[in-house]
PDB file of N, CA and C in Angstrom:
ATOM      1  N   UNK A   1      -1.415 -51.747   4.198  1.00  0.00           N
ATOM      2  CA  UNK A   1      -2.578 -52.356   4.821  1.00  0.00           C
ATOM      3  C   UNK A   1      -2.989 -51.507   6.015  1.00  0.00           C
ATOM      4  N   UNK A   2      -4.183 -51.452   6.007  1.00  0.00           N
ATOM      5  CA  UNK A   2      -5.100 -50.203   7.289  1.00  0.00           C
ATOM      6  C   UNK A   2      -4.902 -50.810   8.210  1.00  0.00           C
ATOM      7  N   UNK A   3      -4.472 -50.230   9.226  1.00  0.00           N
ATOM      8  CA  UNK A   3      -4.334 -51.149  10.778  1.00  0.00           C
ATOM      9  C   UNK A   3      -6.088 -51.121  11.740  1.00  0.00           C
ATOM     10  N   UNK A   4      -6.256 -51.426  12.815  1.00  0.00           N
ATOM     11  CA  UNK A   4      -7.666 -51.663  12.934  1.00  0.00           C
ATOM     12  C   UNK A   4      -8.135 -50.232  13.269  1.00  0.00           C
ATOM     13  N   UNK A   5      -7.678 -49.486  13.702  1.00  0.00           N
ATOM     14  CA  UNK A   5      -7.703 -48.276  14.389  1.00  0.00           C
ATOM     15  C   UNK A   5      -7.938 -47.291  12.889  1.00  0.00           C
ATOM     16  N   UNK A   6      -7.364 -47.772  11.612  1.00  0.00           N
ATOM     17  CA  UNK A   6      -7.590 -46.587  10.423  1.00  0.00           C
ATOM     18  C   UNK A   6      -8.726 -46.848   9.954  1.00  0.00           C
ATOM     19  N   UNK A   7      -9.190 -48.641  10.156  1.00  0.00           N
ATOM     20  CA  UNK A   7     -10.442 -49.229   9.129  1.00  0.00           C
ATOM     21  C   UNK A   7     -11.667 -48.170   9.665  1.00  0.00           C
ATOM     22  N   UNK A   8     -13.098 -48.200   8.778  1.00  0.00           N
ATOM     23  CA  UNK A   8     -13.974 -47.458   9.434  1.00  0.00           C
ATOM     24  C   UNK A   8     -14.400 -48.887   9.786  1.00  0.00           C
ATOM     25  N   UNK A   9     -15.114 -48.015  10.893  1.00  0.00           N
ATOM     26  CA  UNK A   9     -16.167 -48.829  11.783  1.00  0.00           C
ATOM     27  C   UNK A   9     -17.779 -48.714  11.696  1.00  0.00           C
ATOM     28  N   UNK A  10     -18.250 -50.287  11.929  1.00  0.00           N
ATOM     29  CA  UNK A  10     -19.547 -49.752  11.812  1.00  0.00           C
ATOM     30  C   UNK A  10     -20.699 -48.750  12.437  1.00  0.00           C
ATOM     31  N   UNK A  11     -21.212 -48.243  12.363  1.00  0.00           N
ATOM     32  CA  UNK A  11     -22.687 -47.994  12.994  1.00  0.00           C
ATOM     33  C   UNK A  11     -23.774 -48.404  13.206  1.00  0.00           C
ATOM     34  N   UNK A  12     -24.220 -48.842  14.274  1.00  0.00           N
ATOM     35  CA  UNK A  12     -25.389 -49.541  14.569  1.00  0.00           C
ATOM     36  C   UNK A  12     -26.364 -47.918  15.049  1.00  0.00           C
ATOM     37  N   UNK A  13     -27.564 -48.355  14.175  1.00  0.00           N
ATOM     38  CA  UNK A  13     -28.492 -47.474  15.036  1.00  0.00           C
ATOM     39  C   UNK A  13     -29.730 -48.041  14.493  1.00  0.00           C
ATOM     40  N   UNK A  14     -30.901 -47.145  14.727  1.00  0.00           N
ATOM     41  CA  UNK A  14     -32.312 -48.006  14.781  1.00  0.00           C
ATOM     42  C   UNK A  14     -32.691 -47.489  13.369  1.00  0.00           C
ATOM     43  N   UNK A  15     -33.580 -48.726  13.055  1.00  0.00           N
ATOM     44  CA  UNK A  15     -33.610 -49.146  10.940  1.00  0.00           C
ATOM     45  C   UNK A  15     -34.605 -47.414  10.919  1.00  0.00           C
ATOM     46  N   UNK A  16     -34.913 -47.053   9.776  1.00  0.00           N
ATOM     47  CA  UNK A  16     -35.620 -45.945   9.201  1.00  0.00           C
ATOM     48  C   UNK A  16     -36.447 -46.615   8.152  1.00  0.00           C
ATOM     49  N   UNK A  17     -37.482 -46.060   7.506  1.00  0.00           N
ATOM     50  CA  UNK A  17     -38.415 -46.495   6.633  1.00  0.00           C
ATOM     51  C   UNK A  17     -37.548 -46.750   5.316  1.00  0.00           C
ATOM     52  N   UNK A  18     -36.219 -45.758   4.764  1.00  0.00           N
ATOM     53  CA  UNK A  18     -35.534 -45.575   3.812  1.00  0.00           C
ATOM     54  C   UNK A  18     -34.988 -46.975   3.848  1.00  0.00           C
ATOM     55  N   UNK A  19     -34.844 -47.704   5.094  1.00  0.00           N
ATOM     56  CA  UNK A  19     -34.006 -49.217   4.846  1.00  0.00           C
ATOM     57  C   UNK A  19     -34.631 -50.441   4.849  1.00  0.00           C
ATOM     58  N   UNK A  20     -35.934 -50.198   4.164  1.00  0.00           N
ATOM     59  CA  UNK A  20     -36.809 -51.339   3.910  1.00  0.00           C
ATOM     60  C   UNK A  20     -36.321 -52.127   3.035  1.00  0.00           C
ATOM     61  N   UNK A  21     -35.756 -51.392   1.368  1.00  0.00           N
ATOM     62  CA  UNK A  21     -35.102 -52.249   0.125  1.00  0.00           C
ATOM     63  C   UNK A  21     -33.942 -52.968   1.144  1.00  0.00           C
ATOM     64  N   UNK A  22     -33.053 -52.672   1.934  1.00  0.00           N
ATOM     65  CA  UNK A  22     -31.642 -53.094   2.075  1.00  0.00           C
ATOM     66  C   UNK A  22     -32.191 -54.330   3.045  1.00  0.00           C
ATOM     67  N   UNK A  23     -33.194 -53.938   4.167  1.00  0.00           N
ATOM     68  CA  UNK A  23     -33.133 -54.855   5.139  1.00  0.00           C
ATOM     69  C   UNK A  23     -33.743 -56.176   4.635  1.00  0.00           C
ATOM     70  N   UNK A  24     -34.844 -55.853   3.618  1.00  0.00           N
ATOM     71  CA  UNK A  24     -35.663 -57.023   3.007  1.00  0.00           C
ATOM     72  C   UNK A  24     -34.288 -57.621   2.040  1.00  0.00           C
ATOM     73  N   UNK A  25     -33.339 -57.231   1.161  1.00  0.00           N
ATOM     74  CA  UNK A  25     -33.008 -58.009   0.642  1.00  0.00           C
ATOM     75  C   UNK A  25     -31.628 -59.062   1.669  1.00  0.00           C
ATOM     76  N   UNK A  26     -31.154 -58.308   2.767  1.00  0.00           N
ATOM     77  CA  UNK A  26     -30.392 -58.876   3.943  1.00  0.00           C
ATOM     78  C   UNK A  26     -31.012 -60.037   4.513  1.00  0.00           C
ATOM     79  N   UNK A  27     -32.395 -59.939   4.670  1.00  0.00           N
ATOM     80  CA  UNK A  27     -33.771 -61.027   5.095  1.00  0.00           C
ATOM     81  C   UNK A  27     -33.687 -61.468   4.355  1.00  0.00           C
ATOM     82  N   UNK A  28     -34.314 -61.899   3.316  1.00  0.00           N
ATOM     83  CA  UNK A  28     -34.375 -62.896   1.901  1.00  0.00           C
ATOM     84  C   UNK A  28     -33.323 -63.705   1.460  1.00  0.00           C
ATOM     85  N   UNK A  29     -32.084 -62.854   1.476  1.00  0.00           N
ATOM     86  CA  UNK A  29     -31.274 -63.820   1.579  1.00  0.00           C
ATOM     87  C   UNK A  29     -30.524 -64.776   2.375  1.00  0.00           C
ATOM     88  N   UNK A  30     -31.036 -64.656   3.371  1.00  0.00           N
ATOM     89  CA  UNK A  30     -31.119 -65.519   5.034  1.00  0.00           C
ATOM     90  C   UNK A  30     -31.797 -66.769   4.655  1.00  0.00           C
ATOM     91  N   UNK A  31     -33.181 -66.337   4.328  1.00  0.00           N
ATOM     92  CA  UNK A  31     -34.524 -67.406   4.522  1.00  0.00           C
ATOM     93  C   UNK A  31     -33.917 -68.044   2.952  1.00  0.00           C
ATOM     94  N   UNK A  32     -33.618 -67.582   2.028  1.00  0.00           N
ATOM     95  CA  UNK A  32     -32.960 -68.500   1.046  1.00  0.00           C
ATOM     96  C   UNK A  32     -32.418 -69.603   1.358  1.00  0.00           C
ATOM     97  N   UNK A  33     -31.097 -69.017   1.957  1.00  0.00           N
ATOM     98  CA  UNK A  33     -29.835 -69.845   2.467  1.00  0.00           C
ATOM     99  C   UNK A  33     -30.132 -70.405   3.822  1.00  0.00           C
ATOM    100  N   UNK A  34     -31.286 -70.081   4.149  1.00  0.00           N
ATOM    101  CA  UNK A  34     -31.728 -71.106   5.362  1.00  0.00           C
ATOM    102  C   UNK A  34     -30.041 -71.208   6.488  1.00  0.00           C
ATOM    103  N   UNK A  35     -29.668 -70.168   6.562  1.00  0.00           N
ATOM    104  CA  UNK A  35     -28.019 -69.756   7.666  1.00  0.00           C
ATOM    105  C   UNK A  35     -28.584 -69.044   8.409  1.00  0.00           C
ATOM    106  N   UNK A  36     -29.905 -67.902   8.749  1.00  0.00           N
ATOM    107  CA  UNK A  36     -29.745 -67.071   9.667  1.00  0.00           C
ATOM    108  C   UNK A  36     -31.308 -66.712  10.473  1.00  0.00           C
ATOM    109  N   UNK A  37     -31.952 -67.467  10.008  1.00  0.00           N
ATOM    110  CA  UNK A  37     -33.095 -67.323  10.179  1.00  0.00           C
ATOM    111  C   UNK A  37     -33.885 -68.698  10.106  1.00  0.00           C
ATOM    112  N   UNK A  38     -35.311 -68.810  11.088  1.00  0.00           N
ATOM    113  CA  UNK A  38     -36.507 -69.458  11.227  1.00  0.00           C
ATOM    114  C   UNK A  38     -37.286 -69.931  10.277  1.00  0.00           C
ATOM    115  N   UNK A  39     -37.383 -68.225   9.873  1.00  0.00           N
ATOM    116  CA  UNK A  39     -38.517 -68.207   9.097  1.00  0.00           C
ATOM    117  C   UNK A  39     -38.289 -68.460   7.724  1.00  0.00           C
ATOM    118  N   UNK A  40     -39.222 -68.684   6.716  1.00  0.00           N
ATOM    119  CA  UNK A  40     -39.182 -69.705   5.711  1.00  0.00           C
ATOM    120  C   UNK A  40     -40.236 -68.588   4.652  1.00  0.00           C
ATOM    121  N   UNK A  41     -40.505 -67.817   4.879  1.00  0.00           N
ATOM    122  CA  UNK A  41     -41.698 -66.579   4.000  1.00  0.00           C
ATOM    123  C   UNK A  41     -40.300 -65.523   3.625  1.00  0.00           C
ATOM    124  N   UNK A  42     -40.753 -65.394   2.566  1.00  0.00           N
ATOM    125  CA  UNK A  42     -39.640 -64.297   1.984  1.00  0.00           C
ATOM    126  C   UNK A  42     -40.621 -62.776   2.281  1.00  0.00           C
ATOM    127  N   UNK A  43     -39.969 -61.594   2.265  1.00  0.00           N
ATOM    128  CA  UNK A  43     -40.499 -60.238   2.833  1.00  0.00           C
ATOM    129  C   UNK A  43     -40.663 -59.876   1.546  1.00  0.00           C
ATOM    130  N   UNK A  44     -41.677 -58.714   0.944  1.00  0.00           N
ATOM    131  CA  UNK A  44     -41.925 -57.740   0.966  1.00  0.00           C
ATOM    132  C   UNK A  44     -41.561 -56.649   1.215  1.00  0.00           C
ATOM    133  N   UNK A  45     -41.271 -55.795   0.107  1.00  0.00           N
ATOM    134  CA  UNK A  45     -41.008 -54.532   0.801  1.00  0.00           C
ATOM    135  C   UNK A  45     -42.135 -53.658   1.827  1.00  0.00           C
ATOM    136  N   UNK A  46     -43.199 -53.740   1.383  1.00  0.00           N
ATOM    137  CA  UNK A  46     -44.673 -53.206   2.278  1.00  0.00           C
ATOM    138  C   UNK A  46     -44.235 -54.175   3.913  1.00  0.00           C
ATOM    139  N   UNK A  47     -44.251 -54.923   3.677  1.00  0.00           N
ATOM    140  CA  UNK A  47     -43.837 -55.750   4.729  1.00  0.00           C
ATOM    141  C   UNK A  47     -42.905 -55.845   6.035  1.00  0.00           C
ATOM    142  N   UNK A  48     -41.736 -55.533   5.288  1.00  0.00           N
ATOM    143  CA  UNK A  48     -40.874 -54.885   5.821  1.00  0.00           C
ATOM    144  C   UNK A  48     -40.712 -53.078   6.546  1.00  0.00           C
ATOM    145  N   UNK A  49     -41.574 -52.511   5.137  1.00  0.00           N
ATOM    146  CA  UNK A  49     -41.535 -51.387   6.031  1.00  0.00           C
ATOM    147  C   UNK A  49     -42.767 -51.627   7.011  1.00  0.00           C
ATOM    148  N   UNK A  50     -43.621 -51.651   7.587  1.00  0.00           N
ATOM    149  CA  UNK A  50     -44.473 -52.533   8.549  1.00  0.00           C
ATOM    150  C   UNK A  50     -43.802 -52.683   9.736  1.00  0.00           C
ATOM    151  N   UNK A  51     -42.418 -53.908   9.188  1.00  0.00           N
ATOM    152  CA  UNK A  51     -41.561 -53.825  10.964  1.00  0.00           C
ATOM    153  C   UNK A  51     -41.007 -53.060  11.148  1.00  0.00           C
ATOM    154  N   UNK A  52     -40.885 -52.098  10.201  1.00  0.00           N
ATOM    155  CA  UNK A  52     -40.048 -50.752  10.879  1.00  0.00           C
ATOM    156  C   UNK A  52     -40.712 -50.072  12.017  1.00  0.00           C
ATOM    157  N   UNK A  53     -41.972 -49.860  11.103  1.00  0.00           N
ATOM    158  CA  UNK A  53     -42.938 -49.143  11.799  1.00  0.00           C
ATOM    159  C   UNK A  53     -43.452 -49.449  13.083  1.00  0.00           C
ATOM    160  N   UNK A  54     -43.707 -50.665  13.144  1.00  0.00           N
ATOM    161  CA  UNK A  54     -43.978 -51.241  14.073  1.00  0.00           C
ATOM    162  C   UNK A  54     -42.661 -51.399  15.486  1.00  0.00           C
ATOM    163  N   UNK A  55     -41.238 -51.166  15.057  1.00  0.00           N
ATOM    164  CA  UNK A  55     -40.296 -50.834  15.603  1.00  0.00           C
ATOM    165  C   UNK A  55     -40.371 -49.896  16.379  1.00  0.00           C
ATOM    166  N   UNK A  56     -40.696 -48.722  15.795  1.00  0.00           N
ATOM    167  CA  UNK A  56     -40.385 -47.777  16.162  1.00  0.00           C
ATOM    168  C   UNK A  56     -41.086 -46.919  17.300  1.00  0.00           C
ATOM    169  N   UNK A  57     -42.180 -47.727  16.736  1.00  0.00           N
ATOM    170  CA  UNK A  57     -43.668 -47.753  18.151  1.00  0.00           C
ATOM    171  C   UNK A  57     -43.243 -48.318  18.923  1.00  0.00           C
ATOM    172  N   UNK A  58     -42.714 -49.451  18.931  1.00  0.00           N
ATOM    173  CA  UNK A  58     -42.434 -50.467  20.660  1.00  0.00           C
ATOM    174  C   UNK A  58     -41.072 -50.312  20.687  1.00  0.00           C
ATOM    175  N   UNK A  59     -40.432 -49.895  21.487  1.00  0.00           N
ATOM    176  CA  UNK A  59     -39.253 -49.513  22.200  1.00  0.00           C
ATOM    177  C   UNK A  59     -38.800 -50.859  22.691  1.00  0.00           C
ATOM    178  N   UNK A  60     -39.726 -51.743  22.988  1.00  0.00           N
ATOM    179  CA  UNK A  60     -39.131 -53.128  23.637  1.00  0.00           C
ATOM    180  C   UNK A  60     -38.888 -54.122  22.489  1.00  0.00           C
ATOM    181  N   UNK A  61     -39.520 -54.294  21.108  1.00  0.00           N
ATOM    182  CA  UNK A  61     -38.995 -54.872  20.226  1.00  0.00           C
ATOM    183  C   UNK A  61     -38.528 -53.951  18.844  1.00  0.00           C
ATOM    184  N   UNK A  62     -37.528 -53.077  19.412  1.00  0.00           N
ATOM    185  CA  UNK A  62     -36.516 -52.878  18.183  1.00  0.00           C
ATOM    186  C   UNK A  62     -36.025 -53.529  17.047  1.00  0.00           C
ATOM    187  N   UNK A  63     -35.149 -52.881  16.607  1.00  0.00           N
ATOM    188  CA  UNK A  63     -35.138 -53.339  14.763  1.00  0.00           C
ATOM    189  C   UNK A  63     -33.677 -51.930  14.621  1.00  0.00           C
ATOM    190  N   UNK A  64     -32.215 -52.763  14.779  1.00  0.00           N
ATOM    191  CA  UNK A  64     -31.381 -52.133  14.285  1.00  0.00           C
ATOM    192  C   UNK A  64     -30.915 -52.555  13.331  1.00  0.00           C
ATOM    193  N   UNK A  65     -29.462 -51.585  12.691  1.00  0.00           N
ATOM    194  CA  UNK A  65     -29.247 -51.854  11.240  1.00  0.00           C
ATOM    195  C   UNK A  65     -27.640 -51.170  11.497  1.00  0.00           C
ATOM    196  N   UNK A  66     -27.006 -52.189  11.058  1.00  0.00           N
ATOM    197  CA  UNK A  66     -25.054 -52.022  10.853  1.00  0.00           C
ATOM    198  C   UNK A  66     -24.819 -51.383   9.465  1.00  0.00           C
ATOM    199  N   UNK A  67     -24.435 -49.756   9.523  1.00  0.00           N
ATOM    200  CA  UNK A  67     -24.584 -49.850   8.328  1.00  0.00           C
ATOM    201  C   UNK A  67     -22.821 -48.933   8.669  1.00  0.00           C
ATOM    202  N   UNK A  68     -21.873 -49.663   7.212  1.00  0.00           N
ATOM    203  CA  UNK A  68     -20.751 -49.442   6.828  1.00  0.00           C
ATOM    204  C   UNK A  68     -20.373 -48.642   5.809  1.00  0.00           C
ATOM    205  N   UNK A  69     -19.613 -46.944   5.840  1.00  0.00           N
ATOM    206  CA  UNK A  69     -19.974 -46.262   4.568  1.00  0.00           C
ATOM    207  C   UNK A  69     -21.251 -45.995   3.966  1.00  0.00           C
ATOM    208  N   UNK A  70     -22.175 -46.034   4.371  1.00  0.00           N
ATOM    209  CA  UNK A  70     -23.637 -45.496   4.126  1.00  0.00           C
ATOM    210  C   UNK A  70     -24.335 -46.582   3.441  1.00  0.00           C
ATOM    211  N   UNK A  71     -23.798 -48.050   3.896  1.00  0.00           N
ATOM    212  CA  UNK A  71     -24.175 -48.993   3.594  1.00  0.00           C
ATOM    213  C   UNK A  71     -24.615 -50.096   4.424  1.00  0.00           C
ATOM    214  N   UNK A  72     -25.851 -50.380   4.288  1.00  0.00           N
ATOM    215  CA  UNK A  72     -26.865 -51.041   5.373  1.00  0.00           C
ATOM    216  C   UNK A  72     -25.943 -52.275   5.182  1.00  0.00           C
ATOM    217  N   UNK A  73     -25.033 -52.991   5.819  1.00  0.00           N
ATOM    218  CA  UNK A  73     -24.842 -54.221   5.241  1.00  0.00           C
ATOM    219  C   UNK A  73     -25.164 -55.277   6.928  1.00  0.00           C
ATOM    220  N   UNK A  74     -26.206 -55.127   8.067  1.00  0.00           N
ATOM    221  CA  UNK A  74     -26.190 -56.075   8.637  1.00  0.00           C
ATOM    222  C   UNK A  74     -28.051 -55.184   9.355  1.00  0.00           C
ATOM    223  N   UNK A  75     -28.777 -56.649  10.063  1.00  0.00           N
ATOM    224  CA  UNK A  75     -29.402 -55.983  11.156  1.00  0.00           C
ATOM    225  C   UNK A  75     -29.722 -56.918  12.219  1.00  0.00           C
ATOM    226  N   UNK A  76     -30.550 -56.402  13.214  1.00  0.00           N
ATOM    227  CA  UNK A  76     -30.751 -57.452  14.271  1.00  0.00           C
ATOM    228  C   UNK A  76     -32.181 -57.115  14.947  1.00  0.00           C
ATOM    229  N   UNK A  77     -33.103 -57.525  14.858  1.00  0.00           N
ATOM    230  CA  UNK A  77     -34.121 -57.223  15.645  1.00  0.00           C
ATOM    231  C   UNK A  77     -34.565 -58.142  17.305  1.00  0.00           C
ATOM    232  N   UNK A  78     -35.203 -57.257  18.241  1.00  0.00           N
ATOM    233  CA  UNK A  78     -35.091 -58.052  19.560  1.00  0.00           C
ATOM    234  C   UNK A  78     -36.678 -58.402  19.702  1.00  0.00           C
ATOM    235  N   UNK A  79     -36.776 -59.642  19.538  1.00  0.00           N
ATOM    236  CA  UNK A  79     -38.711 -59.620  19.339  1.00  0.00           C
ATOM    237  C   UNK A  79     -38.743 -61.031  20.349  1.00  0.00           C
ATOM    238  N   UNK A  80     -39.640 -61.175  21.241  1.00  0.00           N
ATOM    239  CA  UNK A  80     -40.698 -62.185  22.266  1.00  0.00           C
ATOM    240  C   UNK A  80     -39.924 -63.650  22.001  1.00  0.00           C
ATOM    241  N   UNK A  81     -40.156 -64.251  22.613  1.00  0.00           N
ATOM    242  CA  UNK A  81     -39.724 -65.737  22.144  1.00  0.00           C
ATOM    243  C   UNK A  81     -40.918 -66.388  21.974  1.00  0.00           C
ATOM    244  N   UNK A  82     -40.662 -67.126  20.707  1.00  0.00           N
ATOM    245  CA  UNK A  82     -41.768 -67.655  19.866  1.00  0.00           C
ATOM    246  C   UNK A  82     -41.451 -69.311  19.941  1.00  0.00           C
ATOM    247  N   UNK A  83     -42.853 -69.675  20.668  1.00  0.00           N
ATOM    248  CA  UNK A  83     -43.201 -71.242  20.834  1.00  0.00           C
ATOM    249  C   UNK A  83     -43.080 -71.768  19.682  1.00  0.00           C
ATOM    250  N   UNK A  84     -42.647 -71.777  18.584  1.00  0.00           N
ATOM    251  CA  UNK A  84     -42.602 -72.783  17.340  1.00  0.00           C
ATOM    252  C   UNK A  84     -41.592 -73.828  17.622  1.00  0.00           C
ATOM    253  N   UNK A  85     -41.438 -74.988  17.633  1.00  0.00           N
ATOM    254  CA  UNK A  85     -40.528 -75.904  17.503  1.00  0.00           C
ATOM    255  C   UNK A  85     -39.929 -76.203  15.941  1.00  0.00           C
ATOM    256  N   UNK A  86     -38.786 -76.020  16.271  1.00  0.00           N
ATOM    257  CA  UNK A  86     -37.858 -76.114  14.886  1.00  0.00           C
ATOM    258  C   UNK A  86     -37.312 -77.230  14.872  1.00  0.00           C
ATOM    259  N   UNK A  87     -37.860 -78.430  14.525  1.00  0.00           N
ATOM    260  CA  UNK A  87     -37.059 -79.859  14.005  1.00  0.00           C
ATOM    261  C   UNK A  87     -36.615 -80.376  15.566  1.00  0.00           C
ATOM    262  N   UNK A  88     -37.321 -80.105  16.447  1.00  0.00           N
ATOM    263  CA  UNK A  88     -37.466 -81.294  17.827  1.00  0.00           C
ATOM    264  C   UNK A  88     -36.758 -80.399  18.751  1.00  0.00           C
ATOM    265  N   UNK A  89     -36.864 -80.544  20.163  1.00  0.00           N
ATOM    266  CA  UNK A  89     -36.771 -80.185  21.238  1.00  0.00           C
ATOM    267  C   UNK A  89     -34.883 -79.826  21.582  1.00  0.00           C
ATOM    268  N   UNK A  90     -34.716 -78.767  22.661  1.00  0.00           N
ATOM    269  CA  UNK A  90     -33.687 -78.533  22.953  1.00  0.00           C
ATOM    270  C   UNK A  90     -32.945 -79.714  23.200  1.00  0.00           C
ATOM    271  N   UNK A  91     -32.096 -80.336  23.159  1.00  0.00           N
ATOM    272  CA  UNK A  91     -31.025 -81.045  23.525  1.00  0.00           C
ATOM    273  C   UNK A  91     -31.190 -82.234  23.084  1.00  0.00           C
ATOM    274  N   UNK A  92     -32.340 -82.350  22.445  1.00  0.00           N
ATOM    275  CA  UNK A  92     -32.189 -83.819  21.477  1.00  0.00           C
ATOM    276  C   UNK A  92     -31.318 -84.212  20.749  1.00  0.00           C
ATOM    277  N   UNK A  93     -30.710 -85.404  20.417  1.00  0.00           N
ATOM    278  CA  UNK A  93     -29.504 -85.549  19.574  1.00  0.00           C
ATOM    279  C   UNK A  93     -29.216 -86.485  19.069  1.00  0.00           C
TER     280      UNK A  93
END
């Protein structure tokens, strides 16, 4: 068994146009499973590459990507906070 120090580690760096297929299907299956995400619209690949693009222009809302062995398997984007209310107010209960 690999101790933690042999496992590889990931890489985080900022998404590329090439990781539109990986990131849209990482997205989609979020908004499926309704576990990781808001939003409720499934992506597009045109779509997706869009927020890349649009990434890569604004420095203040980035768009990274964990990728393991040359494999996109996570991402995280840093975007505005959005007034939508999701099923009632903070601390309701």
């Amino acid at each position: 068994m690999a101790t933690a120090q042999q496992r590889p580690h990931p890489n985080i760096r900022s998404a590329r146009c090439d990781d539109a297929p990986a990131l849209r299907e990482i997205f989609n299956d979020a908004v499926e499973e309704g576990l990781a995400t808001f939003d409720s619209t499934l992506r597009s690949i045109p779509e997706q590459k869009h927020l890349i693009a649009m990434a890569e222009q604004d420095s203040w809302r980035p768009l990274f990507v964990a990728e393991q062995r040359t494999w996109v398997c996570g991402l995280v984007a840093i975007e505005p906070h959005d007034e939508r209310v999701y099923g009632g107010e903070i601390g309701e209960g």
